[in-house]
Protein backbone atom coordinates (compact mmCIF):
# COMPACT_ATOMS: atom_id res chain seq x y z
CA UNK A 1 21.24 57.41 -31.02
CA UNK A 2 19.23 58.14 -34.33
CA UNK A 3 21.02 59.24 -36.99
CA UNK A 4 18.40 61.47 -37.91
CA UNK A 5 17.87 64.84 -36.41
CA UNK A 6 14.71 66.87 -37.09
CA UNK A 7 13.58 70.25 -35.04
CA UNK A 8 9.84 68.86 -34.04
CA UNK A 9 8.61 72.62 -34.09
CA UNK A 10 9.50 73.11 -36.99
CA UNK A 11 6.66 71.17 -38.49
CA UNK A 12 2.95 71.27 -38.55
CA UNK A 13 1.35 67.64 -37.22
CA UNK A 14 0.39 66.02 -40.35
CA UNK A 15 4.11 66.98 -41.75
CA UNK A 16 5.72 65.15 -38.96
CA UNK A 17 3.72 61.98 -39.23
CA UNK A 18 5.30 61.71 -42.98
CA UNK A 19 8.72 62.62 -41.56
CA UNK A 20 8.04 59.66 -39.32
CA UNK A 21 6.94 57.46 -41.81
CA UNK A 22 10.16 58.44 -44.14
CA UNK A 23 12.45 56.70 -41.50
CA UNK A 24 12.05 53.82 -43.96
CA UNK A 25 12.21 54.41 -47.59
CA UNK A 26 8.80 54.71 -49.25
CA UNK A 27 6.65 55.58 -52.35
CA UNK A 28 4.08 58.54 -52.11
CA UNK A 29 1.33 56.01 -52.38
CA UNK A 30 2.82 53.56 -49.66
CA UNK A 31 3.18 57.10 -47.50
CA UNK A 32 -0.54 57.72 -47.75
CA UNK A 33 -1.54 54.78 -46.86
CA UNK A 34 0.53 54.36 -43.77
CA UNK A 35 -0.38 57.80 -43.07
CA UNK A 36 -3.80 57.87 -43.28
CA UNK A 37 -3.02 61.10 -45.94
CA UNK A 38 -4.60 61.71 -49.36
CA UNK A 39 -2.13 61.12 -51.55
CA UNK A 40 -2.09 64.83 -52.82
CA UNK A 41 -1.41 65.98 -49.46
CA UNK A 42 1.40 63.50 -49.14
CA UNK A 43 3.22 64.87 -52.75
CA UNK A 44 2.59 68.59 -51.15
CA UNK A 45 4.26 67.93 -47.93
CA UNK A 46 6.84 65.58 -49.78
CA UNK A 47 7.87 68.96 -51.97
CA UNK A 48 8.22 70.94 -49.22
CA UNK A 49 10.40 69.19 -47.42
CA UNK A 50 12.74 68.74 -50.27
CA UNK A 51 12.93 72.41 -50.99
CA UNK A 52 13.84 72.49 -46.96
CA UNK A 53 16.83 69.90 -47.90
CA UNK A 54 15.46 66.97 -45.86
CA UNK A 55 14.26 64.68 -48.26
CA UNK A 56 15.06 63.48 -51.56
CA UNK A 57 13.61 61.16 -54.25
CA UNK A 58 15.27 58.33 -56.07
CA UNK A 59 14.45 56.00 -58.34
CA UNK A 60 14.67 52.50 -57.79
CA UNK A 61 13.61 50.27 -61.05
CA UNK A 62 9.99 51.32 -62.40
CA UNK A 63 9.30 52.84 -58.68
CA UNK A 64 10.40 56.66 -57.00
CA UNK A 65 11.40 56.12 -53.39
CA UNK A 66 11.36 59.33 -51.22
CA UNK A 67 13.98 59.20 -48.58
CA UNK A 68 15.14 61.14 -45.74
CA UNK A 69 18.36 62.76 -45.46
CA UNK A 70 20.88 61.70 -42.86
CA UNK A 71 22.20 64.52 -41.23
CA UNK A 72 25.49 64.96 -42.51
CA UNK A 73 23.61 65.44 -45.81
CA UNK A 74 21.69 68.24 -44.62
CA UNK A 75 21.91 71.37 -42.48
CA UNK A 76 20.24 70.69 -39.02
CA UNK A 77 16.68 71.41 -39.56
CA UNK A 78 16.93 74.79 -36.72
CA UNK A 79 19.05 76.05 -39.58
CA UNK A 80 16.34 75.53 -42.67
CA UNK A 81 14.23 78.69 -43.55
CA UNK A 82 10.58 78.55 -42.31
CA UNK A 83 7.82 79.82 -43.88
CA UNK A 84 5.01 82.07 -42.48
CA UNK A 85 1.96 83.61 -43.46
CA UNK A 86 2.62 87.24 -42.32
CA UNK A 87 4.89 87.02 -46.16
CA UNK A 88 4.27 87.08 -49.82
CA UNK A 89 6.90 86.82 -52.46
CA UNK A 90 6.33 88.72 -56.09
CA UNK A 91 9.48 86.81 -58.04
CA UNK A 92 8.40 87.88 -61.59
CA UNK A 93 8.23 91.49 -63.19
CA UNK A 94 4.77 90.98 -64.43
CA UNK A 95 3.78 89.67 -60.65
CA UNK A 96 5.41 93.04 -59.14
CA UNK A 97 3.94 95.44 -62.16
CA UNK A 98 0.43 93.62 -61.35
CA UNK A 99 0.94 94.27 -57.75
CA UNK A 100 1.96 97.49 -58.06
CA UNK A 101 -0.97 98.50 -60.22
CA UNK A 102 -3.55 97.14 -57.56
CA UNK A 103 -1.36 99.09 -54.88
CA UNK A 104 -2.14 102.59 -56.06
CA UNK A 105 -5.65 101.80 -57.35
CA UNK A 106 -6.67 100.36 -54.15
CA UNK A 107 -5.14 102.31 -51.29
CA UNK A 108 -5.87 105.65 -50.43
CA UNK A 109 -3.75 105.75 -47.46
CA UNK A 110 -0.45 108.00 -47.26
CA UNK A 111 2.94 105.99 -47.88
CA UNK A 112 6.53 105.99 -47.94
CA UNK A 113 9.32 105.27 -50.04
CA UNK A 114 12.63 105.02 -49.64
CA UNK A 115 14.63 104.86 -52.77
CA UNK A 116 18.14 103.29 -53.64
CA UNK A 117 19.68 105.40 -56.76
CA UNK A 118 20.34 101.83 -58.45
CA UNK A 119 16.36 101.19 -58.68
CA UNK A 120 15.64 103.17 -61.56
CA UNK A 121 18.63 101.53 -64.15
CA UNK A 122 16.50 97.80 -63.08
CA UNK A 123 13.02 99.06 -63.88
CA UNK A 124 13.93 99.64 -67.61
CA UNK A 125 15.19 96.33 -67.80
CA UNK A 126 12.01 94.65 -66.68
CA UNK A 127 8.94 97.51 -66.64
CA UNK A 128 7.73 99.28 -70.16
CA UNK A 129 8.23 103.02 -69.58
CA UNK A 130 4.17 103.37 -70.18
CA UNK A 131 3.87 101.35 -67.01
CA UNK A 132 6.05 103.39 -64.95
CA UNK A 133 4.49 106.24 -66.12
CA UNK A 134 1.15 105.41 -66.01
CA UNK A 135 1.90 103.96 -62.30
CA UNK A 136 3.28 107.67 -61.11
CA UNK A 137 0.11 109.10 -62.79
CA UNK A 138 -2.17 107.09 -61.29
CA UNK A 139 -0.95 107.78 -57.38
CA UNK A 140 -1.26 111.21 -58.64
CA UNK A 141 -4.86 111.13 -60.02
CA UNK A 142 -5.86 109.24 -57.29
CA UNK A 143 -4.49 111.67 -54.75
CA UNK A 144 -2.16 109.23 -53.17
CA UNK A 145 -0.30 111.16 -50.62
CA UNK A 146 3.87 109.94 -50.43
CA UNK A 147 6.80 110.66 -48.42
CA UNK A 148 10.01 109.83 -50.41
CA UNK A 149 13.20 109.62 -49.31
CA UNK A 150 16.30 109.53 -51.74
CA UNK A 151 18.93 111.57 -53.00
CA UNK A 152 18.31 114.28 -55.78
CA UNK A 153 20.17 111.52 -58.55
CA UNK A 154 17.33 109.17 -57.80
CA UNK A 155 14.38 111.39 -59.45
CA UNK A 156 17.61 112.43 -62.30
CA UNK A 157 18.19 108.92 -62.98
CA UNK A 158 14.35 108.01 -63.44
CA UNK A 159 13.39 110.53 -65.74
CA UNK A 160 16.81 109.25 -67.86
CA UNK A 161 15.18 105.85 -67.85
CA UNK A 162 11.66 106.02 -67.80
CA UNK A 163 11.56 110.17 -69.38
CA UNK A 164 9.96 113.24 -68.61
CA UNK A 165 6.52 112.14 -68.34
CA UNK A 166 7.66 110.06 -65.87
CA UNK A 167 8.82 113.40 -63.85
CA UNK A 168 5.75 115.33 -64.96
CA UNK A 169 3.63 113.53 -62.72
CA UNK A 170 5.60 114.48 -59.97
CA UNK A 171 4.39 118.29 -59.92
CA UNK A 172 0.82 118.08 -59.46
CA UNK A 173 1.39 115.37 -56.86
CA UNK A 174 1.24 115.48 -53.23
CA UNK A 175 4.65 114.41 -52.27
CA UNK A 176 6.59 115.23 -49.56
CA UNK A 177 10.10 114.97 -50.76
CA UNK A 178 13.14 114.20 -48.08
CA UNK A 179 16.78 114.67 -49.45
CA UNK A 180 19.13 113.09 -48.86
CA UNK A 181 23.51 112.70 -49.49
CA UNK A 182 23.86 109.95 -52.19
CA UNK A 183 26.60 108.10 -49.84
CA UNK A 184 23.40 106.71 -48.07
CA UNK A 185 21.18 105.53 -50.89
CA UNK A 186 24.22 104.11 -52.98
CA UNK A 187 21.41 100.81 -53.42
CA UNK A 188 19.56 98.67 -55.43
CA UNK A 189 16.63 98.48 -53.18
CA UNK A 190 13.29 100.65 -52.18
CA UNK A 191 11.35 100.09 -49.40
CA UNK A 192 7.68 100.81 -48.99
CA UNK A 193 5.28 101.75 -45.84
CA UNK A 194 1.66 101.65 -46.00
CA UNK A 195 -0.85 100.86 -43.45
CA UNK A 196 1.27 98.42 -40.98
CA UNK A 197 2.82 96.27 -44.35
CA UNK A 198 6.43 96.80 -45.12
CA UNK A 199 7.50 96.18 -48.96
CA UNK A 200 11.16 95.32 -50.03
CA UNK A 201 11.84 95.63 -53.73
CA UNK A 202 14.51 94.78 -55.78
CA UNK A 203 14.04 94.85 -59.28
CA UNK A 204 17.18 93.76 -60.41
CA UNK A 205 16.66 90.67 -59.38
CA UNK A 206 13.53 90.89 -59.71
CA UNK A 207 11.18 90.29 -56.37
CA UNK A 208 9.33 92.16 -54.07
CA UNK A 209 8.82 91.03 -50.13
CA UNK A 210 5.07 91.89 -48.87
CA UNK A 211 5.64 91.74 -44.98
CA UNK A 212 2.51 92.06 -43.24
CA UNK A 213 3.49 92.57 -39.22
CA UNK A 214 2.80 95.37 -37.16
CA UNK A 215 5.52 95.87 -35.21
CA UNK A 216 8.16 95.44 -38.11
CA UNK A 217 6.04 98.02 -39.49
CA UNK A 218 6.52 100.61 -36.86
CA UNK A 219 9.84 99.39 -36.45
CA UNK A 220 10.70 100.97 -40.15
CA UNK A 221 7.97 103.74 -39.34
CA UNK A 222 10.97 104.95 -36.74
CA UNK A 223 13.50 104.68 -38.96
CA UNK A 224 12.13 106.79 -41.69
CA UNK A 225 11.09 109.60 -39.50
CA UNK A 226 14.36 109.56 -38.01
CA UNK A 227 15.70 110.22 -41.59
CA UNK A 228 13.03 112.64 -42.25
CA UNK A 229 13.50 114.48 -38.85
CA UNK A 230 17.64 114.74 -40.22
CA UNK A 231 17.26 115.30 -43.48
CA UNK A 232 16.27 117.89 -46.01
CA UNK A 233 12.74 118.63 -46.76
CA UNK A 234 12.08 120.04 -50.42
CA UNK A 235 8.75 120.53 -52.18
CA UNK A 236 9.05 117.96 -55.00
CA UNK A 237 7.27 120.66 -57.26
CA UNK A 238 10.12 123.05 -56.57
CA UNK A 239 12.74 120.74 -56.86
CA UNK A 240 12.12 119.36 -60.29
CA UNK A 241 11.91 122.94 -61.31
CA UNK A 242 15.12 124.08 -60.25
């Protein structure tokens, strides 16, 4: 019985032809040419597979062997994360701030939020209050309809962090504001909706999840009308007045 066990869907074809050819230790270049692989291809695949945890390198006097894991090394592969193209991953501030600027300038579609109280505290450690100001004036200017959901302390705690400019833009803005007890948004986290994407961001660590599939999409469409249906419904205008 091998000692070796690898999940065959879990690989495209050309990735399990090097898997194949790892079953004795080899060099990249020794890889692509029992392969039939451009070398490039090879190093790609090769890095992949070690951030899975089913390879490693080592070197052996002047040359680097790449070697497969036996499987009390490594978790069965069933148990490594896959990847897909239905996700993007923004794991820098200046890759979310960038993203978030093209966000509002691009869409004109109406969105939701829904806010943890903790967000606010993690944007001033990353985001330059201009930025999240100009950000909340440009969904305004552009007419960017929202739906937020979060307790009254979330809009408290950003105009403590970012100021009242930051607030300001909330008046003339077409926002539909859902309230809601603080014992339910006692997070770090906010979720976005727009047009059949779901966004998860955290900026305390930070990173931002761009999940492009339909059906999670109406699957958190549910959930925030659900809130909104049980929750209460304030003019944002109104509310920052009071």
């Amino acid at each position: 019985m091998s000692r070796y066990k690898i999940d065959p869907f879990l690989f495209d074809e050309t990735e399990k032809i090097v898997l194949k050819s790892l079953r004795i230790n080899k060099t990249p270049l020794e890889i692509s040419k029992d392969t039939n692989t451009p070398r490039s291809t090879v190093y790609f695949i090769l890095e992949k597979l070690k951030k899975r945890g089913l390879v490693k390198k080592e070197k052996i006097g002047k040359k680097t062997f790449w070697i497969l894991k036996k499987s009390n090394e490594i978790e069965l592969a069933e148990n490594q994360p896959r990847e897909h193209s239905n996700i993007k991953i923004y794991d820098s501030s200046e890759q979310i701030v960038d993203f978030l600027y093209r966000f509002v300038s691009q869409n004109s579609s109406r969105f939701q939020f829904f806010n943890g109280d903790h967000n606010p505290q993690h944007w001033g450690k990353y985001v330059e209050t201009r930025d999240g100001v100009k950000l909340n004036n440009l969904i305004r200017d552009n007419g960017l309809i929202s739906d937020i959901i979060s307790s009254a302390s979330f809009i408290k705690n950003n105009e403590n962090v970012l100021g009242r400019d930051w607030t300001n833009a909330f008046v003339d803005k077409p926002t539909e504001y859902h309230v809601l007890n603080s014992k339910y948004t006692n997070f770090n986290s906010q979720i976005i909706l727009q047009t059949n994407k779901v966004f998860i961001m955290n900026m305390e660590k930070p990173v931002l999840y761009e999940i492009s599939d339909p059906d999670i999409y109406n699957c958190f469409t549910s959930i925030f009308q659900f809130i909104k249906d049980n929750s209460k419904k304030v003019n944002a205008s109104d509310f920052l007045n009071n």
